[in-house]
C-alpha atoms as a PDB file:
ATOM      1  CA  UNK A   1       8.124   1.541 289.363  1.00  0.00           C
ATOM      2  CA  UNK A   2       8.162   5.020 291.545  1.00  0.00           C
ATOM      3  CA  UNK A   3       9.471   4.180 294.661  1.00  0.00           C
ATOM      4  CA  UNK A   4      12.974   4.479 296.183  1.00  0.00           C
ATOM      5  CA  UNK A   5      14.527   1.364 293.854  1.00  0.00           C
ATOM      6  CA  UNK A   6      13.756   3.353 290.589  1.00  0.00           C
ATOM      7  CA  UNK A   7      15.435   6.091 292.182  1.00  0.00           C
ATOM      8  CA  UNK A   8      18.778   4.044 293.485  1.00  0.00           C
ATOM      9  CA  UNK A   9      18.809   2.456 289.412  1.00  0.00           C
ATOM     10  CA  UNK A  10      18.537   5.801 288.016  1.00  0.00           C
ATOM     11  CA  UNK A  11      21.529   7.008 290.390  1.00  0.00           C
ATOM     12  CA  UNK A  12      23.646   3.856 289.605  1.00  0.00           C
ATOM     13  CA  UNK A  13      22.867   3.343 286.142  1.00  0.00           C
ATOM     14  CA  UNK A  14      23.022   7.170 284.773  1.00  0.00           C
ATOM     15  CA  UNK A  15      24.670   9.024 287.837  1.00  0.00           C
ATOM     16  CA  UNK A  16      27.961   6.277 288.898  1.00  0.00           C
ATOM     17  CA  UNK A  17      29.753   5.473 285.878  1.00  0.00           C
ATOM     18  CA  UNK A  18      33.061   4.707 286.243  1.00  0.00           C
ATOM     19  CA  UNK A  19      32.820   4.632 289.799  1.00  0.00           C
ATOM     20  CA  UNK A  20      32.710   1.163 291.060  1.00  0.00           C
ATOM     21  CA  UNK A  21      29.688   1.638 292.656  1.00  0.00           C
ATOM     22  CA  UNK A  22      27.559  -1.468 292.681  1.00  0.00           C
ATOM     23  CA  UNK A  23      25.186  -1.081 296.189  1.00  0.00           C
ATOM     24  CA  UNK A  24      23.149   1.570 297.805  1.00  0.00           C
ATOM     25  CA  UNK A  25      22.074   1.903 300.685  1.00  0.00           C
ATOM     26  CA  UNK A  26      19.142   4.231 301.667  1.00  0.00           C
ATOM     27  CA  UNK A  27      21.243   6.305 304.372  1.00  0.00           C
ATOM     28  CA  UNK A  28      24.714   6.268 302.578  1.00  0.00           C
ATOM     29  CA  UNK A  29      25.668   9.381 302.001  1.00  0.00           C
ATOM     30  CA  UNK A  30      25.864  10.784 298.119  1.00  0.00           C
ATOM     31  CA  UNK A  31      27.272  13.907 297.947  1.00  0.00           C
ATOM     32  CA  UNK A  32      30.045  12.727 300.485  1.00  0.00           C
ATOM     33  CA  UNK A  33      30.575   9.479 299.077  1.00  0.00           C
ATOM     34  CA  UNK A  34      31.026  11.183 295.824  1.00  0.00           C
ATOM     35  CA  UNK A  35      28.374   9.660 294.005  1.00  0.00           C
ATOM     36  CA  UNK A  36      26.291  12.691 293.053  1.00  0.00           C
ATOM     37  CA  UNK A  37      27.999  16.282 292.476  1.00  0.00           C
ATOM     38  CA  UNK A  38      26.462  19.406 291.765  1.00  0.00           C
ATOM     39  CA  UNK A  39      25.778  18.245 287.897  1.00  0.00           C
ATOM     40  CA  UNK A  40      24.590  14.951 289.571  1.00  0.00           C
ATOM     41  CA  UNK A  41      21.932  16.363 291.383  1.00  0.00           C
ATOM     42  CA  UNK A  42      20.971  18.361 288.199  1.00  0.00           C
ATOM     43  CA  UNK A  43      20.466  15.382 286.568  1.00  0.00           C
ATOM     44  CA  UNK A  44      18.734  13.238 289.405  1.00  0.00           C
ATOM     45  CA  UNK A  45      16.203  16.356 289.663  1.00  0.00           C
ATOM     46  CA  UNK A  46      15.525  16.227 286.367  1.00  0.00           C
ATOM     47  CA  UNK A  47      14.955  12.554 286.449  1.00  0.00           C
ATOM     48  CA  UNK A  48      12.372  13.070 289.554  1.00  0.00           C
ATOM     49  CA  UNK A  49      10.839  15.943 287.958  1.00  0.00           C
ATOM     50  CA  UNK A  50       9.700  14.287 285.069  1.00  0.00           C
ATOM     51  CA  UNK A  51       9.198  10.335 286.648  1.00  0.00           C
ATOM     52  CA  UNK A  52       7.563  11.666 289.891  1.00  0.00           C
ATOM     53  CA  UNK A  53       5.521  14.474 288.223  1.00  0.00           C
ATOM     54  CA  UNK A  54       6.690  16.932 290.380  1.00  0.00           C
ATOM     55  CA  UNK A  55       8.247  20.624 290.494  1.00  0.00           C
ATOM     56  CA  UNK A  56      11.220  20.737 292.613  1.00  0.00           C
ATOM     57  CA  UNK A  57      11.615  24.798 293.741  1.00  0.00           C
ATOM     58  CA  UNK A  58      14.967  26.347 293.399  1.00  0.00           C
ATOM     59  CA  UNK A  59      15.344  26.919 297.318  1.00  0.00           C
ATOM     60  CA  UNK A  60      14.714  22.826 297.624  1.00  0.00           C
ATOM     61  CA  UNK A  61      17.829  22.433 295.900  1.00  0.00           C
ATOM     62  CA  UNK A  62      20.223  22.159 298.481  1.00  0.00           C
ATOM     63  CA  UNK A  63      22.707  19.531 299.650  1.00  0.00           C
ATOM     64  CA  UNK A  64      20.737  17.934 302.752  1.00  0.00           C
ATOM     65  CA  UNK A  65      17.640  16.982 299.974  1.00  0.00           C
ATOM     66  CA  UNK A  66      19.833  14.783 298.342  1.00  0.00           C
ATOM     67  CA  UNK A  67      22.532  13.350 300.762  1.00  0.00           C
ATOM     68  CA  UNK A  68      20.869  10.032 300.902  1.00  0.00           C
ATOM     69  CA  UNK A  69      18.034   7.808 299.319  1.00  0.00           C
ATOM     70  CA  UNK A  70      15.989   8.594 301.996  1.00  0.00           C
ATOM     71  CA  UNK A  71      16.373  12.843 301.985  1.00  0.00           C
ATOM     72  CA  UNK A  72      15.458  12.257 298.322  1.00  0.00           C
ATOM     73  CA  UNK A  73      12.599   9.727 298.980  1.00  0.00           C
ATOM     74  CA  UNK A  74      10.751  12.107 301.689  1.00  0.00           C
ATOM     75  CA  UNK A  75      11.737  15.479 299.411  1.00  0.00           C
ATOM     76  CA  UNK A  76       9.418  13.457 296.628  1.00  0.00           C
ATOM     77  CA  UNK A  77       6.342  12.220 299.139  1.00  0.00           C
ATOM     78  CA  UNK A  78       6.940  16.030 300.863  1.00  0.00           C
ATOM     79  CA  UNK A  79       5.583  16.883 296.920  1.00  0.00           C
ATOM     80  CA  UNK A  80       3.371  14.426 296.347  1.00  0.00           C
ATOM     81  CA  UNK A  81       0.896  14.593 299.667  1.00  0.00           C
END
């Protein structure tokens, strides 16, 4: 499964523990929300890396690449075209 749902499981199941997060949607936002942090997206870009077989650049890494499902979704078909 490598679409945006294996994505939103990784971020609920490894990234929202103890959060009472249960839903989410493609536009809410992550880093606002509180969801992901800076060790979050860490994480998630490891996770994409290696599920997505992709290289994410150090200048990609900024906030608006991973503020929603959808930033996250085109950042991995922006690699993958």
């Amino acid at each position: 499964m490598k679409d945006k749902t294996a994505i939103k499981e990784f971020i609920k199941k490894d990234l929202t523990r103890g959060k009472g997060i249960s839903d989410l949607g493609d536009t809410d936002n992550l880093i606002e929300s509180g969801i992901i942090d800076s060790l979050g997206i860490q994480l998630l870009v490891s996770y994409l890396e290696k599920n997505f077989s992709i290289t994410i650049a150090d200048d990609e890494l900024m906030p608006d690449n991973f503020e929603t499902i959808d930033a996250i979704w085109a950042l991995i078909n922006s690699k993958t075209k």
